[in-house]
Protein backbone atom coordinates (compact mmCIF):
# COMPACT_ATOMS: atom_id res chain seq x y z
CA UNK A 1 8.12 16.02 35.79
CA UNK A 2 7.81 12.67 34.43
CA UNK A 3 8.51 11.01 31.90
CA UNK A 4 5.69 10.42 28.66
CA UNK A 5 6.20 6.36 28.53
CA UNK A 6 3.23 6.56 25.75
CA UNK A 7 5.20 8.34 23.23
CA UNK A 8 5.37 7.06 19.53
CA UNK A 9 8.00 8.71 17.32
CA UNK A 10 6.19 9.95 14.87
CA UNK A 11 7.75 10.18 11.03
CA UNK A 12 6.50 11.47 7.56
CA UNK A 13 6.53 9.35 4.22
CA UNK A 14 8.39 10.76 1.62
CA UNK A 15 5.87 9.86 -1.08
CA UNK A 16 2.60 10.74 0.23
CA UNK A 17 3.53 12.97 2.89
CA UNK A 18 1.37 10.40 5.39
CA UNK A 19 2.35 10.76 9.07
CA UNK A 20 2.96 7.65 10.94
CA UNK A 21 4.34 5.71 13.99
CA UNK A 22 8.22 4.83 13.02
CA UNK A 23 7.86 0.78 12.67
CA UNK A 24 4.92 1.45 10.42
CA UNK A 25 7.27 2.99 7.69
CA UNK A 26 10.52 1.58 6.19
CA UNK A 27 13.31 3.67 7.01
CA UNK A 28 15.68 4.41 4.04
CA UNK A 29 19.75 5.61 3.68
CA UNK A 30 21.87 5.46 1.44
CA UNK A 31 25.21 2.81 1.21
CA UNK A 32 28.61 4.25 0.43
CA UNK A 33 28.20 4.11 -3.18
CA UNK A 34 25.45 6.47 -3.23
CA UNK A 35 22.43 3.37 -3.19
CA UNK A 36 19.24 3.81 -1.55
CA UNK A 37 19.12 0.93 1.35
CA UNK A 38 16.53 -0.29 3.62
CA UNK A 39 17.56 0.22 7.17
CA UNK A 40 15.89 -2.22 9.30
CA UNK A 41 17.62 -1.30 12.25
CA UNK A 42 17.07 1.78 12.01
CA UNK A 43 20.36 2.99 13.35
CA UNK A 44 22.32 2.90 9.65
CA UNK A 45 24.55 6.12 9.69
CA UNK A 46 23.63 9.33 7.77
CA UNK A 47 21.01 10.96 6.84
CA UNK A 48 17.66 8.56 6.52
CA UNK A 49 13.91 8.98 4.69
CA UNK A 50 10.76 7.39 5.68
CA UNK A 51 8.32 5.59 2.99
CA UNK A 52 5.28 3.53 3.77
CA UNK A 53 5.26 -0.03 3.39
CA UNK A 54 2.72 0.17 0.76
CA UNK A 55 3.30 -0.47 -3.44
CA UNK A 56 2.04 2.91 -4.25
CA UNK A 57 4.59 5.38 -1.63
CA UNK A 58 7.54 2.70 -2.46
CA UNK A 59 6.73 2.52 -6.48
CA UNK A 60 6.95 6.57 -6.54
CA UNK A 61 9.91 6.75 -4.86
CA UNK A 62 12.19 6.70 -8.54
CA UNK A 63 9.87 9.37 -9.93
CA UNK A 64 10.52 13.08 -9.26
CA UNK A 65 12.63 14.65 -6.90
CA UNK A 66 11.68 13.22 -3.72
CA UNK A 67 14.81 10.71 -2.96
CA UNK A 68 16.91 13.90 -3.51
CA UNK A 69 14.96 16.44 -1.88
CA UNK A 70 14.80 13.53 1.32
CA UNK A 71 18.64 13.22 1.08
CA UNK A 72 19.94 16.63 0.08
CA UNK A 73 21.66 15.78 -2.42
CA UNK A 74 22.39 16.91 -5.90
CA UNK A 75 21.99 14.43 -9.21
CA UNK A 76 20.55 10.95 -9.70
CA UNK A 77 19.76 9.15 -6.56
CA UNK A 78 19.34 5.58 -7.43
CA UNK A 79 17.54 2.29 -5.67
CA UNK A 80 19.73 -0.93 -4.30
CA UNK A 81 19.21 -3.39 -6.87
CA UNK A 82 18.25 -5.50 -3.82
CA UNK A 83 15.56 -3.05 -3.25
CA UNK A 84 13.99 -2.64 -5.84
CA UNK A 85 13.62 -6.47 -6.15
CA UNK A 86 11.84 -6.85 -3.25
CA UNK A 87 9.39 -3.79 -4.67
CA UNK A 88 8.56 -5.45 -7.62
CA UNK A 89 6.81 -8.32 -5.73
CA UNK A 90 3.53 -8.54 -5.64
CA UNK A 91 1.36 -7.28 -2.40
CA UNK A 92 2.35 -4.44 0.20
CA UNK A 93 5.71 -4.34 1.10
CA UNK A 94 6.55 -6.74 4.38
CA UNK A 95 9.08 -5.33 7.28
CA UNK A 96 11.71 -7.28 8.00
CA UNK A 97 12.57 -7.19 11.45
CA UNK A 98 16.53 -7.98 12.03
């Protein structure tokens, strides 16, 4: 048998439950302190979410449950300072490819 060369990993967003080609959703994990991180390279160790790379999925990430549910993880989970900069901007959210 050969091999499926037209395969497209496909992930779901942790906000709006939207399924999706990997590059069109920003892959998060979190640091060793316990901060949410993009993880352009998609290769950070641990555990990782998905969220589109749109103001409303990336804005509802700090309500509810959904950064611990995505993580497994008991208490608080918190954004990267960093992060949540870049959020704040106006427009959808822009990949940045490393």
């Amino acid at each position: 048998m050969g091999r499926n060369k037209g395969h497209t990993p496909v992930r779901t967003c942790i906000s709006c439950g939207a399924k999706r080609g990997r590059k069109e959703l920003v892959r998060l994990v979190l640091d060793p302190r316990g901060l949410v991180v993009r993880d352009d390279s998609g290769k950070g160790r641990g555990r990782g979410a998905y969220v589109c790379l749109n103001k409303p999925c990336i804005g509802k990430l700090e309500t509810g449950d959904r950064l611990k549910r995505a993580f497994r993880k008991e208490g608080p989970l918190s954004l990267h300072p960093e992060f949540r900069e870049e959020m704040s901007g106006g427009g959808d959210y822009k990949k940045v490819k490393s």
